[in-house]
Protein backbone atom coordinates (compact mmCIF):
# COMPACT_ATOMS: atom_id res chain seq x y z
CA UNK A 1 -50.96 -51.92 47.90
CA UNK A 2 -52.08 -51.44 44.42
CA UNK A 3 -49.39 -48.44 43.97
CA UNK A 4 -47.21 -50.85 45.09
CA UNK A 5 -47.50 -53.34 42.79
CA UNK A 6 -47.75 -50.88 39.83
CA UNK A 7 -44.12 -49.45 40.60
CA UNK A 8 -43.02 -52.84 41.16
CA UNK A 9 -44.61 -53.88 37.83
CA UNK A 10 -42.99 -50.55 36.07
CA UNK A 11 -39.47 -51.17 37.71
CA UNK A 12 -39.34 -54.94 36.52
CA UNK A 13 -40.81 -53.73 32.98
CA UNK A 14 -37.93 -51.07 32.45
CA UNK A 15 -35.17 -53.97 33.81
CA UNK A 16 -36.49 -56.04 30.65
CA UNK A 17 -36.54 -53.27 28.32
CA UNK A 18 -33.29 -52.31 29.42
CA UNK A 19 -32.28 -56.04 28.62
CA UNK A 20 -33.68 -56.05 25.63
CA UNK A 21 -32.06 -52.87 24.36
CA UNK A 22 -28.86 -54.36 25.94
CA UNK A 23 -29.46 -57.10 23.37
CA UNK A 24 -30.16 -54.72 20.27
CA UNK A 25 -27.19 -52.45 20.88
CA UNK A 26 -24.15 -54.48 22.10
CA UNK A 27 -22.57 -57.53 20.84
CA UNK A 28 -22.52 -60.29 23.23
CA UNK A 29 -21.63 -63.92 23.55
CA UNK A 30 -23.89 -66.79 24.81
CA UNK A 31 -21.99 -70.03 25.43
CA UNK A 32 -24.16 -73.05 25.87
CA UNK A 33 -23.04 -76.17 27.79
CA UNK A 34 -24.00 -79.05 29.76
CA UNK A 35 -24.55 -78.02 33.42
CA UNK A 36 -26.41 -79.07 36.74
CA UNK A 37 -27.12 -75.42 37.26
CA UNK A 38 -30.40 -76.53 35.24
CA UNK A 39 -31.21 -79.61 35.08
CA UNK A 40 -34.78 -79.17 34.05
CA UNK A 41 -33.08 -77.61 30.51
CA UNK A 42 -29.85 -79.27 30.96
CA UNK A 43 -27.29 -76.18 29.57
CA UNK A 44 -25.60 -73.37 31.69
CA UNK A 45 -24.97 -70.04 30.12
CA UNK A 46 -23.83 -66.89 30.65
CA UNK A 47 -23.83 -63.34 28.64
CA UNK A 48 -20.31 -61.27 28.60
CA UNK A 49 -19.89 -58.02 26.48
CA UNK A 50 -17.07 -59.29 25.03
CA UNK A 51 -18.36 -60.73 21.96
CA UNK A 52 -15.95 -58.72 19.64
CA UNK A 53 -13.45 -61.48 20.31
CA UNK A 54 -13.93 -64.78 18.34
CA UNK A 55 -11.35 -66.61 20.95
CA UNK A 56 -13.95 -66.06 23.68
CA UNK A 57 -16.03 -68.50 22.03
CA UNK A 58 -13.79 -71.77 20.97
CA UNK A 59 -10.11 -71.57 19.23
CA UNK A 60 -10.13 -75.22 18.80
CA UNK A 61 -11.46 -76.36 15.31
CA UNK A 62 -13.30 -79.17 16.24
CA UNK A 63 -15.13 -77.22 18.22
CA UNK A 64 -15.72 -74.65 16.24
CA UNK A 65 -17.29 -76.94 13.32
CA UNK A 66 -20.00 -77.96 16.33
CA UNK A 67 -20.63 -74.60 17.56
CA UNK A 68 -21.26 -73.67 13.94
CA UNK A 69 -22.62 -76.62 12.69
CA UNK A 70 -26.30 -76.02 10.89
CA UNK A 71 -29.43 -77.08 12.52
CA UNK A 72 -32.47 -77.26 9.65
CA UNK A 73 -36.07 -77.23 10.16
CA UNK A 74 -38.01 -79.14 7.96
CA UNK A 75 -41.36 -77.27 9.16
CA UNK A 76 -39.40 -74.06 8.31
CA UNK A 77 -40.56 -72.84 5.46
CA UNK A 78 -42.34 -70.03 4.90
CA UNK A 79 -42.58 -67.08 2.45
CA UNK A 80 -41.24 -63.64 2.54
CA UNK A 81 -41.84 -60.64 0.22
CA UNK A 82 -42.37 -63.80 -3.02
CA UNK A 83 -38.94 -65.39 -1.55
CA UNK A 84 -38.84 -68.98 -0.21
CA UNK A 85 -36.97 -69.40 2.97
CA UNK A 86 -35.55 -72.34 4.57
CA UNK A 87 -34.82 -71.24 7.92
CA UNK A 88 -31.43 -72.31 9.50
CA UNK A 89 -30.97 -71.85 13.63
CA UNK A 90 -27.31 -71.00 13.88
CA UNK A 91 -26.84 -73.68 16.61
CA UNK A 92 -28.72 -76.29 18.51
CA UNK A 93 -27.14 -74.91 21.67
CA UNK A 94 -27.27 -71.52 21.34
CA UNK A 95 -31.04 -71.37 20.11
CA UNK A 96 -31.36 -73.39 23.27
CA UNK A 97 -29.21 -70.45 25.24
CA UNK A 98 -31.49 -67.83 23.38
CA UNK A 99 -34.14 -69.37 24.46
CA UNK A 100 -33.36 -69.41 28.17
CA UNK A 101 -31.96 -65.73 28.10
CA UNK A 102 -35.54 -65.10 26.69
CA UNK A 103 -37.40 -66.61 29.26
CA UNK A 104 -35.42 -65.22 32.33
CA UNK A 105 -35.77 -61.47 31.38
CA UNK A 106 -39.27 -61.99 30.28
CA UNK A 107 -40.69 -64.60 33.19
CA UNK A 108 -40.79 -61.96 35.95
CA UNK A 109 -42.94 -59.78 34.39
CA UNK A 110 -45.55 -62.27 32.37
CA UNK A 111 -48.13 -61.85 35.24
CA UNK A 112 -47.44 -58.03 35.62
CA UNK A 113 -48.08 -57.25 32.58
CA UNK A 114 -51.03 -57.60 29.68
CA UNK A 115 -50.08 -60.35 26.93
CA UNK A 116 -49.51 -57.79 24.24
CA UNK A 117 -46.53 -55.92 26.20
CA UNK A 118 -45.05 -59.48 26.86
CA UNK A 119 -45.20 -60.64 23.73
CA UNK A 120 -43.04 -57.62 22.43
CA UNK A 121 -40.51 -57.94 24.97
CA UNK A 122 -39.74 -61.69 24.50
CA UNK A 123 -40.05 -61.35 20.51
CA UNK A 124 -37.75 -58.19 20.84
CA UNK A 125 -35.28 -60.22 22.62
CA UNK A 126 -35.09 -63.13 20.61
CA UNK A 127 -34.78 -60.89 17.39
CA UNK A 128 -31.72 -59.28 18.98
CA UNK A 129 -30.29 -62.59 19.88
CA UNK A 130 -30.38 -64.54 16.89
CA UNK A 131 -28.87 -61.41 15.03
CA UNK A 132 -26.52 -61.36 17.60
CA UNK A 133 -25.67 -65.11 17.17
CA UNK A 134 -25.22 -65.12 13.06
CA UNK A 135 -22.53 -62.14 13.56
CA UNK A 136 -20.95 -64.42 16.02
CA UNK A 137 -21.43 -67.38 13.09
CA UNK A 138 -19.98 -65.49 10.00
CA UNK A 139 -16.98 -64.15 12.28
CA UNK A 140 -16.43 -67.73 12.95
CA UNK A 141 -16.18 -68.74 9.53
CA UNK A 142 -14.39 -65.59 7.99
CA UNK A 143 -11.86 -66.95 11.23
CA UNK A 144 -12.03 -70.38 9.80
CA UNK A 145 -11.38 -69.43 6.04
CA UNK A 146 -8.42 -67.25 7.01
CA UNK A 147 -6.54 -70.36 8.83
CA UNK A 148 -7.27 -72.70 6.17
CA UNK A 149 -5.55 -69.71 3.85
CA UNK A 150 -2.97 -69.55 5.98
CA UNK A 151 -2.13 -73.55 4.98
CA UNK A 152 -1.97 -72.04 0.93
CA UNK A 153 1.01 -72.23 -1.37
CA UNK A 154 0.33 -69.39 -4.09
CA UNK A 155 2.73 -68.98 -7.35
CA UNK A 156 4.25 -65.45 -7.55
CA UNK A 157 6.00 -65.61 -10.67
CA UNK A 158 5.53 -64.15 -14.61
CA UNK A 159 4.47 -67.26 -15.90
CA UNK A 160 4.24 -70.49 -13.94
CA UNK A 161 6.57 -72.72 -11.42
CA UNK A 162 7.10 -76.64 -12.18
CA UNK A 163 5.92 -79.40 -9.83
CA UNK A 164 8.49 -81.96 -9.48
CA UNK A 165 8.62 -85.21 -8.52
CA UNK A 166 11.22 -84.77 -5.64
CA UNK A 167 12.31 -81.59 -3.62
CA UNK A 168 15.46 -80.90 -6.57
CA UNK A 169 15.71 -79.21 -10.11
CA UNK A 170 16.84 -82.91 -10.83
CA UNK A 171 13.12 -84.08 -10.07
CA UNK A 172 10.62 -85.27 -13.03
CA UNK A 173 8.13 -82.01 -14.02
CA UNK A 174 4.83 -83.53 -12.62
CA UNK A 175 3.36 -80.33 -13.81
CA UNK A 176 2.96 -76.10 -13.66
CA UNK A 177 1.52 -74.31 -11.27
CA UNK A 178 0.49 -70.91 -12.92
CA UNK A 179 1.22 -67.49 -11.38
CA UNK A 180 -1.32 -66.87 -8.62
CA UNK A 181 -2.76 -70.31 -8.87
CA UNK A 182 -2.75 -72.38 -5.82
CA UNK A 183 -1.90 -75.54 -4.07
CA UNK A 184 -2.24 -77.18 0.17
CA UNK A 185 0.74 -77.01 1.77
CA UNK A 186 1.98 -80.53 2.69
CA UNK A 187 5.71 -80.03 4.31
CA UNK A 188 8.96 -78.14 4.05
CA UNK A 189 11.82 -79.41 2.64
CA UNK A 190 15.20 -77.93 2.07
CA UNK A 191 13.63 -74.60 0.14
CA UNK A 192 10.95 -76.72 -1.43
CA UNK A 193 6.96 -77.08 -0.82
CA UNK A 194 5.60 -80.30 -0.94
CA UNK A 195 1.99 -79.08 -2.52
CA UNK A 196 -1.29 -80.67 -3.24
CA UNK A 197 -2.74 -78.76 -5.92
CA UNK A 198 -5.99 -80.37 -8.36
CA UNK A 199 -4.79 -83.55 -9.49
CA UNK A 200 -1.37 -82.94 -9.07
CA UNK A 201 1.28 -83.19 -5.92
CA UNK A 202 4.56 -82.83 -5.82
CA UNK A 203 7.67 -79.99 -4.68
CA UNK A 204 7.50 -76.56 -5.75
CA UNK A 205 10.79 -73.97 -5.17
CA UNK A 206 9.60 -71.70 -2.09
CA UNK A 207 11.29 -68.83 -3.13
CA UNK A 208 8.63 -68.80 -6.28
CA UNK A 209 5.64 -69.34 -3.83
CA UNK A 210 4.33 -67.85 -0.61
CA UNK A 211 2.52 -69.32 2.23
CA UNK A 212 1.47 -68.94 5.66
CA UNK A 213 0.16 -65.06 7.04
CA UNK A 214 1.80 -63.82 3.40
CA UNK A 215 -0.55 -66.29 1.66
CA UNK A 216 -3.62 -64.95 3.82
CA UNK A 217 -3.49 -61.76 2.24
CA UNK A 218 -2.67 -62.83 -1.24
CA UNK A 219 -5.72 -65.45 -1.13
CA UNK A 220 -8.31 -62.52 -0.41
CA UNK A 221 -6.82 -60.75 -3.77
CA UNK A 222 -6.09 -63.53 -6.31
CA UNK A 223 -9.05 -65.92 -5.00
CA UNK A 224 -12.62 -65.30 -6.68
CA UNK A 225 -15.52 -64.74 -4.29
CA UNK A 226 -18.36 -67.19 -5.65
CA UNK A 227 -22.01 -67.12 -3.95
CA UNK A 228 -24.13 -70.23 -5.16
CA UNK A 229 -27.92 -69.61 -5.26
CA UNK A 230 -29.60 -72.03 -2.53
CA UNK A 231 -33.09 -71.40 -3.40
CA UNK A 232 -35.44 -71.59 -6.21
CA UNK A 233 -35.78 -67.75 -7.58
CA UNK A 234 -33.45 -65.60 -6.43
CA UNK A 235 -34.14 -61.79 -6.22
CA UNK A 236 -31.50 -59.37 -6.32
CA UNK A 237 -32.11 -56.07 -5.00
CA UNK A 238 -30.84 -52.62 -5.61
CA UNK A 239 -30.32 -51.54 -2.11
CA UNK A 240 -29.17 -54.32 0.86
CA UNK A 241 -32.71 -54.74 2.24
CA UNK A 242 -36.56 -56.34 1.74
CA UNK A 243 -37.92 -53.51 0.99
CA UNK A 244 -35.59 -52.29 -1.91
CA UNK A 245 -37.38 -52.80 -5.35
CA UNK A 246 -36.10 -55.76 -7.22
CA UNK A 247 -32.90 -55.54 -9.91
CA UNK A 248 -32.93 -58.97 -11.54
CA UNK A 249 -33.71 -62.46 -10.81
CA UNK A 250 -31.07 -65.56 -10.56
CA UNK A 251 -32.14 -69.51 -10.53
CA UNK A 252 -31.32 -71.70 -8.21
CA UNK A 253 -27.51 -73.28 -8.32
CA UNK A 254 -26.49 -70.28 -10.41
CA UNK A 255 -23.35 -68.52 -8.98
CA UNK A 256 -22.72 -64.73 -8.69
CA UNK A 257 -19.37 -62.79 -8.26
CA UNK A 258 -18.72 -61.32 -5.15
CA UNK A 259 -17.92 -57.58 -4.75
CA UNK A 260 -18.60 -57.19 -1.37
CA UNK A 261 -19.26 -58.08 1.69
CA UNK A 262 -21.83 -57.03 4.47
CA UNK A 263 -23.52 -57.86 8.01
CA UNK A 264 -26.44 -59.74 6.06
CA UNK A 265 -25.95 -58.78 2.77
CA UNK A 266 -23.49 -59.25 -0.33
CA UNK A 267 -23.08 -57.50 -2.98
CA UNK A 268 -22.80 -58.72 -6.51
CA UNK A 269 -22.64 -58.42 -10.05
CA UNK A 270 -25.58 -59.42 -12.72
CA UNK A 271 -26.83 -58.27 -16.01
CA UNK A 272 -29.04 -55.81 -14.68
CA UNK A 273 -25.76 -54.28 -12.61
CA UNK A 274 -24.67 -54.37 -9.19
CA UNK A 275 -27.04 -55.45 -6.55
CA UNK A 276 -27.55 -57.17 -3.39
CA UNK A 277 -28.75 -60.18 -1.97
CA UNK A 278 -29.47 -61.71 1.11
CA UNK A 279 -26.72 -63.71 2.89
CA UNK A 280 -29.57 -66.47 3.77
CA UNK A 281 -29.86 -67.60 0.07
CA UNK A 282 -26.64 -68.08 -1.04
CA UNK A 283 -23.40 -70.33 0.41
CA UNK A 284 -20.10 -68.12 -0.10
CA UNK A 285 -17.17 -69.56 -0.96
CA UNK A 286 -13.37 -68.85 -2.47
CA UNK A 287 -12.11 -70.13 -5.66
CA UNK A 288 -8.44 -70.51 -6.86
CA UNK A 289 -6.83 -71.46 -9.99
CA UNK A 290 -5.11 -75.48 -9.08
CA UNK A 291 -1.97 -76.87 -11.10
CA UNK A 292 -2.38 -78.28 -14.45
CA UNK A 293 -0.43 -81.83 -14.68
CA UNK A 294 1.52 -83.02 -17.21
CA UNK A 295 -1.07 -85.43 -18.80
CA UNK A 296 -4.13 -82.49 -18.47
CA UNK A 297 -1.64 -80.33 -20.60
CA UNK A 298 -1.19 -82.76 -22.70
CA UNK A 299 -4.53 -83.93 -23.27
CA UNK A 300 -5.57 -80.24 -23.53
CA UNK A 301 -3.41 -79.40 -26.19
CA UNK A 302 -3.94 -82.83 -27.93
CA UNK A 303 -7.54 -81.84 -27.55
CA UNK A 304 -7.37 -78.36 -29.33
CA UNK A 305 -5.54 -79.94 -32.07
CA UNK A 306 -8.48 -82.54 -32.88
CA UNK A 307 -10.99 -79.90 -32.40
CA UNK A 308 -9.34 -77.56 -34.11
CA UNK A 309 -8.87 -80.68 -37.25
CA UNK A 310 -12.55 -81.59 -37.13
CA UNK A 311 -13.51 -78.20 -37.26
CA UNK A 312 -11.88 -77.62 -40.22
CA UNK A 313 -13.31 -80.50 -41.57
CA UNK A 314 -17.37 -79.74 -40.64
CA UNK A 315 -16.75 -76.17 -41.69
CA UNK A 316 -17.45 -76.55 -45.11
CA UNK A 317 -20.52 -78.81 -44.64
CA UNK A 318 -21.45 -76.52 -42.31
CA UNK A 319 -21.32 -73.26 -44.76
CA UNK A 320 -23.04 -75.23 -47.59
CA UNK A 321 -25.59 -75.66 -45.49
CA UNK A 322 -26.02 -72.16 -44.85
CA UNK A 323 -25.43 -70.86 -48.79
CA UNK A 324 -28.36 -73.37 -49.58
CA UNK A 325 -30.63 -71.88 -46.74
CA UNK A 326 -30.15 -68.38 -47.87
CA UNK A 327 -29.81 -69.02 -51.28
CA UNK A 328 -33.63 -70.62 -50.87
CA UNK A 329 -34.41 -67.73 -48.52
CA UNK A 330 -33.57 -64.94 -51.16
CA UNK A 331 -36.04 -66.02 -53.86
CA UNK A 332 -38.79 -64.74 -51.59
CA UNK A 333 -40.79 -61.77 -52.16
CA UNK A 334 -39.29 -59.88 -48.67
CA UNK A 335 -35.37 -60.22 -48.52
CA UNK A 336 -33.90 -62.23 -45.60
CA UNK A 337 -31.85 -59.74 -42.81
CA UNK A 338 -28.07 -60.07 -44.22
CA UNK A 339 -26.28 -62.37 -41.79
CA UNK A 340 -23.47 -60.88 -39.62
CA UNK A 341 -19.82 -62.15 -40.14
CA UNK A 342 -17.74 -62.23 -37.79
CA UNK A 343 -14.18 -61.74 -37.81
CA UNK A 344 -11.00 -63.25 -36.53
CA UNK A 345 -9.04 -66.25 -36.50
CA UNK A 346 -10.41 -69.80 -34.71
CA UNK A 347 -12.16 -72.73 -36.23
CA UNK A 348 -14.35 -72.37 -39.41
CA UNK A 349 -16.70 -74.37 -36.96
CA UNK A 350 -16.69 -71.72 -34.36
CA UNK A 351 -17.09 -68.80 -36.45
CA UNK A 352 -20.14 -70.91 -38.13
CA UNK A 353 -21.73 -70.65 -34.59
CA UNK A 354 -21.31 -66.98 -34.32
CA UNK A 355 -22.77 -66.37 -37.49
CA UNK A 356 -25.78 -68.93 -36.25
CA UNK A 357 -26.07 -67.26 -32.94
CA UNK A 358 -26.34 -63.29 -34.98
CA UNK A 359 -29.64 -64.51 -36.56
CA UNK A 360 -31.20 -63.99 -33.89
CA UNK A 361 -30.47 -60.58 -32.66
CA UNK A 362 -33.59 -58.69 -32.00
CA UNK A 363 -35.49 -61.70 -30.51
CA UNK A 364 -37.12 -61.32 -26.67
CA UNK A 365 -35.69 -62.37 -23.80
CA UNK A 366 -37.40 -64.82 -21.54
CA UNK A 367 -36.35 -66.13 -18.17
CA UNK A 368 -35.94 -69.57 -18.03
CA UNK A 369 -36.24 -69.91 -21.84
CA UNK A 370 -34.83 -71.17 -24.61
CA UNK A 371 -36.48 -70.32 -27.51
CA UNK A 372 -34.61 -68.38 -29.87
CA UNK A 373 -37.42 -66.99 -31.66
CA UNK A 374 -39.94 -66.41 -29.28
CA UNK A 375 -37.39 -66.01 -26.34
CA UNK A 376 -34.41 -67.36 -24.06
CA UNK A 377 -32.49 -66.36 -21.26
CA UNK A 378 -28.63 -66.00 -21.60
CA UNK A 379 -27.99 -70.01 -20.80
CA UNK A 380 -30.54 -70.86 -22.25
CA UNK A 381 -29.82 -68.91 -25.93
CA UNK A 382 -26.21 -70.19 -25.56
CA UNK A 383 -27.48 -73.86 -24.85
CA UNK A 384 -29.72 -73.11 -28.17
CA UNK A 385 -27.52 -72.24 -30.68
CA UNK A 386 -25.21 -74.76 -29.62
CA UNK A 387 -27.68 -77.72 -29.92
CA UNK A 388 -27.85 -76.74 -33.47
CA UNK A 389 -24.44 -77.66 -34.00
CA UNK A 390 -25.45 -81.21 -31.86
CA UNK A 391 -23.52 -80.31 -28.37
CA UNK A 392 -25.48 -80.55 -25.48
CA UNK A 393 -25.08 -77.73 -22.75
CA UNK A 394 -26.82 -77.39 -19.70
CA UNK A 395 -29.07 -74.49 -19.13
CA UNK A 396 -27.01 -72.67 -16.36
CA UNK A 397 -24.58 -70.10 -16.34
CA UNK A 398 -22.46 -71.32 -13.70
CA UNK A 399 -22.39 -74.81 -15.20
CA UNK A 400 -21.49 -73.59 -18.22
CA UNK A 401 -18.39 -72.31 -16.90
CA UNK A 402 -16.79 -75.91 -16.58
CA UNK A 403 -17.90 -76.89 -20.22
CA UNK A 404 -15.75 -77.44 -23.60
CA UNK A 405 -11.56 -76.45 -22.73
CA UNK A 406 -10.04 -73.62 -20.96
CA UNK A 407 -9.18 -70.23 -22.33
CA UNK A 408 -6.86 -68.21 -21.37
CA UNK A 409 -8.30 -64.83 -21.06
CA UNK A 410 -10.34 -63.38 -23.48
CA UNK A 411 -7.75 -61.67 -25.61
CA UNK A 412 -7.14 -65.48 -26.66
CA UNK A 413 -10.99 -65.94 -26.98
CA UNK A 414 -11.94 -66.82 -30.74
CA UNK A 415 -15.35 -66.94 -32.38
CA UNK A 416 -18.03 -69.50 -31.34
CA UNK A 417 -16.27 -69.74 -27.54
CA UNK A 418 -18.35 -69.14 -24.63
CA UNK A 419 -18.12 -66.59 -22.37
CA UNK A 420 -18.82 -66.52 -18.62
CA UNK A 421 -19.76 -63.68 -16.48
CA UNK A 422 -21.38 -63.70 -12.71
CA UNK A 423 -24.80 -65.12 -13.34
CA UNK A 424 -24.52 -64.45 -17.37
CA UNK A 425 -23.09 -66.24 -20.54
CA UNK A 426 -22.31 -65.37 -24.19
CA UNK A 427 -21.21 -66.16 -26.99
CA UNK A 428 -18.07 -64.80 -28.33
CA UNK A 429 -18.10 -63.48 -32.07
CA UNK A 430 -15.11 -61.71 -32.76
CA UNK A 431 -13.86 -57.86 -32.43
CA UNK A 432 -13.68 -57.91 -28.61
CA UNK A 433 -17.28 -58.44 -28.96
CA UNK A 434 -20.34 -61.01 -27.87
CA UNK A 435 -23.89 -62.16 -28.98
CA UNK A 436 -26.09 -62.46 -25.59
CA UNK A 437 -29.61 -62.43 -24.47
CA UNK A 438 -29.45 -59.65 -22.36
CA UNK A 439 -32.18 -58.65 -20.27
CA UNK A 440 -35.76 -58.51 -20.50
CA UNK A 441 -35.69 -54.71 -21.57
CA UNK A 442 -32.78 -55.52 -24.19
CA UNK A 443 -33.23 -59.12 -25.42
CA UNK A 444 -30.84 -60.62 -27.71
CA UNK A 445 -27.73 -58.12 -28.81
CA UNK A 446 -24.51 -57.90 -29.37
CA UNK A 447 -22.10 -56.20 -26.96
CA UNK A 448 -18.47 -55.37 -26.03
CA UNK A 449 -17.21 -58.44 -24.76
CA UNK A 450 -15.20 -56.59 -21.54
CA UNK A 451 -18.41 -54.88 -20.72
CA UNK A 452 -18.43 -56.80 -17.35
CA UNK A 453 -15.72 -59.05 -15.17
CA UNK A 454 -14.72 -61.99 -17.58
CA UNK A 455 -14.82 -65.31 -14.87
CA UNK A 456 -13.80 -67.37 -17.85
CA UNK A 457 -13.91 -68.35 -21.52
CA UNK A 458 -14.69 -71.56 -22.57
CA UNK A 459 -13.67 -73.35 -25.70
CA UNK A 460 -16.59 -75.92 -27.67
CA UNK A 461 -14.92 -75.80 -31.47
């Protein structure tokens, strides 16, 4: 009897195992729904090893967003490896079908077998689902992002297309939408879009534009692939995994180019170089470049005039004020570090603020600082020398990016303009080149300005 009960114990024990290497090694849907089949729970499910197939789950949208829709746990958080999680299930339902799936491979054996072996089984089990699961999520909303692309209008042209008021070269120019910028298709019209596109909507020629499965493509290549940091510190890490050492650090809110894309992991671009990071800190998202309307161009250019007048006007005050300082500074018994000049055309303003931001070349570099003299971090330097000249910046990177007017690339950028990289900011001084605080092992120093991916240049002066 005994015997018996052992191979009836070892035959159950290998079904479970088997399930639970089932789990680990194939891709499988759980669907969750309401049901009599168990009341006591009150969902159905079933497995199928079909999972590959993102239709198997729900086509409609609606549904989708529920399937999909984030679950969080106050009671949470914990910490792993000096990183602070706030866990997300991937769905009320299917934690709930995990759950069950759990406890009716695992059940038949809990009184067969000692509590260690059980506890492996059902923890192996759930691990495998719940990976399972967020695969299932993110090819949900990589299907999701494609059909909203798929809704795009996308200039193709040298320069830019007008917006007009009415679906005819006779309409008023509402505005230009530049070449691979990008607007939500309304309707179709005689060879015209009707596009929404920033603040701006109106009809765009279709034979300048593309849209629908031509649009999906071109989104993936002209869009920019943005991850925003969700939690406090974020480490990036050489290799895609806990256990790689540690490249840089990012703070919270601070957004990181994209380079590429894995199960769990994303790869992007800092300081330090290319790393990875964990797909559980950060929310990914696409930008695109919207229209510009008539009044923002206006009030742009408008704009650059008046900065470009007042410039002119607080330059000289501004280089008194330095002649005095190092004229005082020279009758001292150790001569004062000549200051760098920069070079090249802009506001006497801006290149005032390059010369300003040189001083302190040498200095350490601190995360989360802003000292210039006893250390800052890149933002933080930037936000610095800038408060000098009485402008207020915030100490972030990716906010930084929306400061001051737009630049069009950074053979336009002039001295004293800002500019942004993934997770980085400096300061533009002339000569292709830029005064930044670097890293820890670098500090503040002046580098070729193309030395990374350029996500924009922003203008103050």
């Amino acid at each position: 009897m005994q015997i018996k009960n052992v191979r009836k114990a070892g035959r159950v024990t290998a079904c479970a195992i088997s399930a639970a290497l089932l789990f680990s090694n194939m891709n499988m849907d759980i669907f969750a729904k309401e049901a009599s089949g168990l009341p006591s729970a009150g969902i159905d499910y079933f497995l199928s090893s079909n999972a590959t197939s993102v239709k198997n789950l729900r086509d409609d949208e609606e549904e989708v967003k529920e399937t999909t829709a984030p679950v969080i746990d106050a009671d949470a958080e914990q910490e792993d490896d000096g990183e602070k999680i706030e866990s997300t299930s991937p769905t009320a339902a299917s934690t709930a079908a995990a759950t069950a799936a759990a406890a009716v491979i695992a059940s038949p054996v809990k009184e067969l077998l000692p509590e260690k072996e059980e506890k492996v089984i059902e923890e192996t089990v759930e691990a495998s689902t719940t990976k399972t699961l967020n695969q299932m999520e993110r090819e949900l909303e990589t299907k999701r992002e494609e059909k909203s692309f798929r809704s795009l209008v996308i200039a193709k042209v040298n320069d830019y297309v007008n917006v007009r008021s009415m679906p005819s070269e006779e309409g008023e120019i509402l505005g230009k939408l530049y070449d691979k910028s990008v607007g939500e298709f309304i309707s179709e019209k005689d060879g015209w879009y009707e596009i929404e596109s920033g603040s701006v909507t109106g009809y765009v020629k279709a034979e300048y534009c593309v849209t629908g499965d031509d649009a999906v493509e071109l989104a993936k290549k002209v869009g920019t692939r943005i991850a925003t940091v969700t939690t406090t510190t974020l480490k990036v890490r050489e290799e895609p995994g806990l256990d790689a050492a540690v490249l840089g650090l990012i703070p919270i809110d601070d957004q990181l180019l994209v380079t590429e894309e894995l199960d769990e992991w994303v790869k992007v671009n800092i300081e330090e170089g290319d790393g990875y990071i964990s797909t559980d800190y950060v929310t990914l998202s696409t930008e695109f470049v919207k229209a510009e309307s008539k009044e923002e161009e206006e009030a742009r250019l408008a704009k650059e005039a008046a900065e470009r007048k007042a410039a002119q006007e607080a330059a000289a005050k501004a280089e008194r004020e330095r002649r005095a300082k190092s004229s005082a500074s020279s009758s001292d018994s150790q001569e004062a570090p000549a200051p760098v000049y920069v070079a090249g055309g802009g506001s006497e303003l801006g290149k005032s603020v390059a010369n300003y931001a040189c001083q302190f070349v040498g200095n350490p570099y601190v995360y989360g600082g802003t000292s210039l003299t006893n250390g800052a971090d890149c933002s933080g330097f930037v936000m610095s020398v800038y408060k000098n000249f009485g402008v207020n910046l915030p100490h972030s990177s990716a906010a930084d990016r929306s400061v001051g007017s737009a630049v069009n690339g950074l053979e336009n950028a002039q001295p004293g303009d800002i500019v942004c990289y993934s997770g980085h900011v400096g300061i533009y001084v002339g000569n292709g080149q830029i005064v930044h605080a670097s890293t820890s092992k670098t500090g503040i120093i002046v580098s070729n300005a193309n030395y990374r991916s350029v996500l924009s240049v922003r203008r103050i002066f």
